[in-house]
Protein backbone atom coordinates (compact mmCIF):
# COMPACT_ATOMS: atom_id res chain seq x y z
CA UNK A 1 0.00 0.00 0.00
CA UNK A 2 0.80 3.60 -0.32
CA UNK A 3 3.10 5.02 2.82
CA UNK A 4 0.94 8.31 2.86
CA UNK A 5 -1.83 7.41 4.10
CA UNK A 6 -2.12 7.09 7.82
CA UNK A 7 -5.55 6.03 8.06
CA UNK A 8 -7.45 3.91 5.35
CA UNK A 9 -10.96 3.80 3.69
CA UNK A 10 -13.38 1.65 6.06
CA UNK A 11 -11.28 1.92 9.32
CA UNK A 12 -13.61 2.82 12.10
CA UNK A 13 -12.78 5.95 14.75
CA UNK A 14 -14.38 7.39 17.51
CA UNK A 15 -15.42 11.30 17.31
CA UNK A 16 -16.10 13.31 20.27
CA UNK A 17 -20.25 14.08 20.76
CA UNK A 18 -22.11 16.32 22.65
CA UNK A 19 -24.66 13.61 23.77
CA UNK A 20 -22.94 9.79 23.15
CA UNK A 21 -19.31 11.73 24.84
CA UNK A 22 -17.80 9.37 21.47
CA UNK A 23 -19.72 8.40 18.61
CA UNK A 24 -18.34 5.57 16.00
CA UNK A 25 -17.94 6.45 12.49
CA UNK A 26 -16.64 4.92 9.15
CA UNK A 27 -13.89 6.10 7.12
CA UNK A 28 -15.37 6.98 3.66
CA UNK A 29 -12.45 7.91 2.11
CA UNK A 30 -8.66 7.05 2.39
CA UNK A 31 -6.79 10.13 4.43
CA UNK A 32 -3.80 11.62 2.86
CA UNK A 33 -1.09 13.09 5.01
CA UNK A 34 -1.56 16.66 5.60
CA UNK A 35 -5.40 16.76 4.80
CA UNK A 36 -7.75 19.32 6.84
CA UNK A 37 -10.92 17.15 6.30
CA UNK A 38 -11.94 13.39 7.28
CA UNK A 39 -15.29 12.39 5.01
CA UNK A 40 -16.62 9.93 7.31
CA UNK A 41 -19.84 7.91 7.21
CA UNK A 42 -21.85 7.73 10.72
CA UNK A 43 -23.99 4.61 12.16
CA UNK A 44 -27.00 6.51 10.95
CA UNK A 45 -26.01 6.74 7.37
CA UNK A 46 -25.11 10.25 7.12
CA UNK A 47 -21.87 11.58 5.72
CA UNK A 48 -20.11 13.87 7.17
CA UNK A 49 -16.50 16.17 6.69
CA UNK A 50 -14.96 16.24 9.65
CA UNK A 51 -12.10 18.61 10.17
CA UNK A 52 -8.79 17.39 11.89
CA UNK A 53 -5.48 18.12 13.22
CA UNK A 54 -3.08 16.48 11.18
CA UNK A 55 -1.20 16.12 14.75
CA UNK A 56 -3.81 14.78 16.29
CA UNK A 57 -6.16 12.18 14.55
CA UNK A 58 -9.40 10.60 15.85
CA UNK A 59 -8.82 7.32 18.16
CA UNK A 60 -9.14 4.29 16.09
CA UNK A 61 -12.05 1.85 16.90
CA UNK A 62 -11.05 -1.47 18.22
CA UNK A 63 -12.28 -4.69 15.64
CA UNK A 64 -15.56 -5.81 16.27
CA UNK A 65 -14.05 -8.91 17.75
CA UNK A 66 -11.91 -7.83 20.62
CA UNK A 67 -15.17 -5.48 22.21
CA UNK A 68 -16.12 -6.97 25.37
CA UNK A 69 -12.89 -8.47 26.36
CA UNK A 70 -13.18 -9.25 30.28
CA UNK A 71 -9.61 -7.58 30.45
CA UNK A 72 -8.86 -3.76 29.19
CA UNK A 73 -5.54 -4.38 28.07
CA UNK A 74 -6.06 -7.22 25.61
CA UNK A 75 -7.64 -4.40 23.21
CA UNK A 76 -5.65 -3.20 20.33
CA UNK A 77 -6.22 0.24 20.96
CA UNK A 78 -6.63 1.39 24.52
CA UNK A 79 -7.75 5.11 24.74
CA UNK A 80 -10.84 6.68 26.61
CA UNK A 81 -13.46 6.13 24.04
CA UNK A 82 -12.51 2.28 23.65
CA UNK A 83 -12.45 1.66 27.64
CA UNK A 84 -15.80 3.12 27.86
CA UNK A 85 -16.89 1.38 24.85
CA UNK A 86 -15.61 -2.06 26.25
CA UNK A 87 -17.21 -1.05 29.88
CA UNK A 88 -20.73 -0.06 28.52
CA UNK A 89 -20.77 -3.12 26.31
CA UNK A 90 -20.27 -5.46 28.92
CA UNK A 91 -22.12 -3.64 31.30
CA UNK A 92 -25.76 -3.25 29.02
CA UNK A 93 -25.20 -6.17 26.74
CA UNK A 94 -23.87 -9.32 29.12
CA UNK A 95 -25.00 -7.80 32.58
CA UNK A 96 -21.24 -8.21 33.55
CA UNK A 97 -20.39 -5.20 36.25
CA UNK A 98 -16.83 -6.16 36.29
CA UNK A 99 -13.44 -6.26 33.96
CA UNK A 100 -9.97 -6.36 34.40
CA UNK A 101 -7.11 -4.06 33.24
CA UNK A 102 -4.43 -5.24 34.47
CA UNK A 103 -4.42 -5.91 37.77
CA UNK A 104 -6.82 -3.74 38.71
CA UNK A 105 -11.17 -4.37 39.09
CA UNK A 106 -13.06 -1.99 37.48
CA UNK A 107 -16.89 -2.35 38.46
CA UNK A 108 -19.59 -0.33 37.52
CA UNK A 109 -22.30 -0.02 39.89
CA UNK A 110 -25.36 -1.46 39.01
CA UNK A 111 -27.52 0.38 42.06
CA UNK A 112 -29.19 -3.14 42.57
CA UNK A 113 -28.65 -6.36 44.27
CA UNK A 114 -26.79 -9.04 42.00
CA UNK A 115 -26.89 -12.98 42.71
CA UNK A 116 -22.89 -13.34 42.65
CA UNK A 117 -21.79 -12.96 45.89
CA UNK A 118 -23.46 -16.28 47.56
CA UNK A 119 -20.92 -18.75 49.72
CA UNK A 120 -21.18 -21.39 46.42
CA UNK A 121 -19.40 -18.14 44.23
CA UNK A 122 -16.68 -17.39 46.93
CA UNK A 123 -16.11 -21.52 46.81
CA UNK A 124 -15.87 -21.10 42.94
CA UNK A 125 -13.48 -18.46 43.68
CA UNK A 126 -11.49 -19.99 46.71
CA UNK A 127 -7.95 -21.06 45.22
CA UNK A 128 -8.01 -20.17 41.80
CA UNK A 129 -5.73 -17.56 39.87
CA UNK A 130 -7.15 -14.25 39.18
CA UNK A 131 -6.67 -14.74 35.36
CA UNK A 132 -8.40 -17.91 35.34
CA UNK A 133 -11.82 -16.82 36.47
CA UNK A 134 -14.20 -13.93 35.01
CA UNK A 135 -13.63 -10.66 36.96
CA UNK A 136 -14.75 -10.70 39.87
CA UNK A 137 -13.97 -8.63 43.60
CA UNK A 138 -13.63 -12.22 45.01
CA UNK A 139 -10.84 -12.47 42.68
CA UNK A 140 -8.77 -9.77 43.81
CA UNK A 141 -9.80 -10.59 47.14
CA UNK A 142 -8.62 -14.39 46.94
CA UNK A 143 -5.21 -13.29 44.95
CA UNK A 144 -4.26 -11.17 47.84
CA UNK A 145 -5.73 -13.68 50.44
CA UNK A 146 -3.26 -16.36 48.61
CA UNK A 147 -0.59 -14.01 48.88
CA UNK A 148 -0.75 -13.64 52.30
CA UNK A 149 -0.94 -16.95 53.55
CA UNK A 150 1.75 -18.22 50.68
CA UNK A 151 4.29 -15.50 50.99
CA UNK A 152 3.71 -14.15 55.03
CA UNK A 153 3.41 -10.68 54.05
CA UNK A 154 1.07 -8.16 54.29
CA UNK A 155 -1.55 -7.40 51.60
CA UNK A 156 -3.59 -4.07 50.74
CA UNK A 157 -6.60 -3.32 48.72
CA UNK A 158 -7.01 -0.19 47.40
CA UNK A 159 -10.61 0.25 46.62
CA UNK A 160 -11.15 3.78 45.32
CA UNK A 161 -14.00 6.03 43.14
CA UNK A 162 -16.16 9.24 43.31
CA UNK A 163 -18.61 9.44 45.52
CA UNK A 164 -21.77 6.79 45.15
CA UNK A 165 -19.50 4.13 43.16
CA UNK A 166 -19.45 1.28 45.83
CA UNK A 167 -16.73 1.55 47.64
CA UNK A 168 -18.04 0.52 50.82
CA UNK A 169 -20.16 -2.38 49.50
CA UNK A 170 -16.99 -3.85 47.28
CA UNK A 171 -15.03 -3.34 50.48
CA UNK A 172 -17.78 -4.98 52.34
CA UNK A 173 -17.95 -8.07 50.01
CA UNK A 174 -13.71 -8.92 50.20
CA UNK A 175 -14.26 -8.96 54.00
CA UNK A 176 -16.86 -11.33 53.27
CA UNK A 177 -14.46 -13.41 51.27
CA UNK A 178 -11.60 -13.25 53.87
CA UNK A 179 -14.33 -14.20 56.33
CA UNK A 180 -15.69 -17.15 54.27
CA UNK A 181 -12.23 -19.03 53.02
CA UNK A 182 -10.65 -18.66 56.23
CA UNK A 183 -13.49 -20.38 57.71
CA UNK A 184 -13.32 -17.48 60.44
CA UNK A 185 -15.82 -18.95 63.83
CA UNK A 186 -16.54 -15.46 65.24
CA UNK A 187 -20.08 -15.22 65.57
CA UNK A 188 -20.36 -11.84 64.24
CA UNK A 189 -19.21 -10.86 60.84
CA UNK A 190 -16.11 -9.29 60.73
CA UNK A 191 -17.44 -7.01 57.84
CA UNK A 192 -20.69 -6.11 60.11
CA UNK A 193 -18.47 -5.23 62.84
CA UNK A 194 -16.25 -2.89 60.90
CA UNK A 195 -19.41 -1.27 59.11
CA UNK A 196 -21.01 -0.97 62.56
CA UNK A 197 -18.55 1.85 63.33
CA UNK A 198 -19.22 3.72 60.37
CA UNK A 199 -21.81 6.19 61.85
CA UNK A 200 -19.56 6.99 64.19
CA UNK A 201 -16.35 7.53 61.54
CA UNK A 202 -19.34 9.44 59.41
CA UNK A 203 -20.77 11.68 61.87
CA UNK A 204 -17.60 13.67 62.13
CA UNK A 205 -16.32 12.93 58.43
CA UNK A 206 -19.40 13.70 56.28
CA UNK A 207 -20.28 16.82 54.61
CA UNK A 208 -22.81 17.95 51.99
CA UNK A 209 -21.12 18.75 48.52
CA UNK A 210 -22.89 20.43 45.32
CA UNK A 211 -23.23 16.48 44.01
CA UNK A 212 -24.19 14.72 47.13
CA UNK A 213 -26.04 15.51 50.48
CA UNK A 214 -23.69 12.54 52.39
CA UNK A 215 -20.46 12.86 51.00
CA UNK A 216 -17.51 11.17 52.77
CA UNK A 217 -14.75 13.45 53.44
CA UNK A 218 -12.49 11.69 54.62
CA UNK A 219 -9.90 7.98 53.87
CA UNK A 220 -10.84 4.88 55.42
CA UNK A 221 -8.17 2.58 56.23
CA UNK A 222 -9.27 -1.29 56.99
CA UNK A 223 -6.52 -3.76 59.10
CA UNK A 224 -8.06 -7.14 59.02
CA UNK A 225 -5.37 -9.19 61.41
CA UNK A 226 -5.28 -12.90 60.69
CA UNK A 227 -3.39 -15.68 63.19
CA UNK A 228 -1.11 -18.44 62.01
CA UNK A 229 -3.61 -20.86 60.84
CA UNK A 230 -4.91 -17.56 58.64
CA UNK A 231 -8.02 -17.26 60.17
CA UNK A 232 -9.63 -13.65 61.43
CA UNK A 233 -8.12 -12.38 64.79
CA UNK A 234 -9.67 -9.13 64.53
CA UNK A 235 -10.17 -5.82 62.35
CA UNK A 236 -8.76 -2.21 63.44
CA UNK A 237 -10.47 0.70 61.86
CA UNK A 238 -8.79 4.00 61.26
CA UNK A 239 -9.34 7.25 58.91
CA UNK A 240 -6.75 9.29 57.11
CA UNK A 241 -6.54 12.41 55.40
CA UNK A 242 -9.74 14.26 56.88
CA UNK A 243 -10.75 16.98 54.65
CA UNK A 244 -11.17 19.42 57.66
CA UNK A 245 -11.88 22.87 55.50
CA UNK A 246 -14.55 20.50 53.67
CA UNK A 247 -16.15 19.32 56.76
CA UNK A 248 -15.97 22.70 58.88
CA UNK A 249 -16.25 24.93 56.00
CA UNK A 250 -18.83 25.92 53.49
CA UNK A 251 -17.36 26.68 49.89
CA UNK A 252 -18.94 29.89 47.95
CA UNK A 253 -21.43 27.44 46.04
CA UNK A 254 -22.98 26.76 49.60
CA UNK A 255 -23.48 30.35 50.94
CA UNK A 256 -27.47 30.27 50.01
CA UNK A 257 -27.35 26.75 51.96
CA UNK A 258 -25.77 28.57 54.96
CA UNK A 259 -28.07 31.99 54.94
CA UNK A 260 -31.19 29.12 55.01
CA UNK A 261 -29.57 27.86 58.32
CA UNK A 262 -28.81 30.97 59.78
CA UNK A 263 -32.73 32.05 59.29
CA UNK A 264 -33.99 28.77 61.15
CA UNK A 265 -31.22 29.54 64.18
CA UNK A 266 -32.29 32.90 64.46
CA UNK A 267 -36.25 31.74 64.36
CA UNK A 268 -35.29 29.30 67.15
CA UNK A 269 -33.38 31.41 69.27
């Protein structure tokens, strides 16, 4: 083929949109180095010239055959508009909330109950490799489980996202794991004990933001302590970096929230 062109007749890219954030769209004719204009074809049949930076061309679209790969970085071309892509695909389409890149869990929260996280799916779970098993948090939970108990060290989880993306409820179901495999004979549930303090951890922590009335403020760090026979000992419960202004301080956007409070003091005093 020809050296100049960088991107051929038929390839598929992703263009930003207003709506979609990316939409797909069809190369309708081969790009020559240097051009201004991309004619591309979208889904909906309509043609369209699409100016572009000769520095910067639209992401490619991955082939048809790699979307919904359970792990990000088996995809040819890994840029934003592929991972979400990949995400909302497995997400709408197979009802799977979770995929791997890397190492890491992504999971989309589904804001319902799911039926994978009985004691027959930790079982299923219980001694197999991460890689071997569809993505799952009793995957990373059981990898760093194994870890512990092969190598005597110390494990962490880091279990991060914005506000209202399960972070307590994914931390929640590893405790369950560790409290499953390691056959653990405390009466109470680890995991209900630790979440029983979080009122407590919340009362002082909390604050209402411009995107939601209960917002943590504050880090949460989780020490589950396991004995020789790697069983659970005991959890210790303790919270870092405490947003203090954000807790004792209202920002300009909540000054009409503040004036409202000040009224109903006054009327009570």
């Amino acid at each position: 083929g020809n050296l100049s062109y960088s991107v051929g007749q038929y390839n598929r890219v992703w263009i930003p949109d207003p709506e979609e954030v990316w939409k797909s769209a069809e190369i309708a004719k081969d790009y020559r180095v240097g051009d201004k204009v991309l004619r591309l074809l979208l889904e909906d049949g309509t043609e369209l010239d699409y100016s572009v930076d000769p520095e910067s061309l639209p992401p490619l679209r991955n082939p048809d055959i790699l979307v919904g790969e359970n792990d990000l970085t088996a995809l040819s071309y890994l840029h934003e508009p592929a991972v979400l892509h990949n995400l909302r695909i497995r997400f709408a389409e197979s009802k799977l909330i979770y995929t791997y890149s890397g190492i890491i869990l992504v999971a989309m929260n589904p804001y319902k109950q799911l039926p994978i996280y009985g004691d027959a799916i930790i079982h299923a779970y219980s001694g197999q490799n991460m890689g071997d098993m569809d993505p799952h948090i009793f995957a990373v939970a059981e990898e760093a489980y194994k870890q512990m108990a092969r190598n005597n060290r110390n494990q962490s989880i880091i279990v991060s996202g914005e506000s209202g993306a399960g972070k307590t409820v994914s931390a929640r179901y590893a405790m369950r794991y560790f409290a499953t495999v390691s056959k653990s004979s405390s009466t109470a549930r680890v995991e209900d004990k630790v979440l029983a303090s979080n009122p407590i951890t919340e009362a002082v922590g909390n604050a209402k933001t411009t995107r939601n009335d209960n917002s943590s403020r504050f880090g949460k760090y989780t020490e589950i302590s396991f004995d020789e026979r790697n069983q659970i000992i005991g959890a210790n419960m303790r919270t870092y970096l405490l947003e203090k202004s954000r807790v004792v301080f209202q920002g300009l956007q909540k000054n009409l929230i503040i004036q409202e409070w000040e009224a109903i003091l006054s009327l009570r005093v």
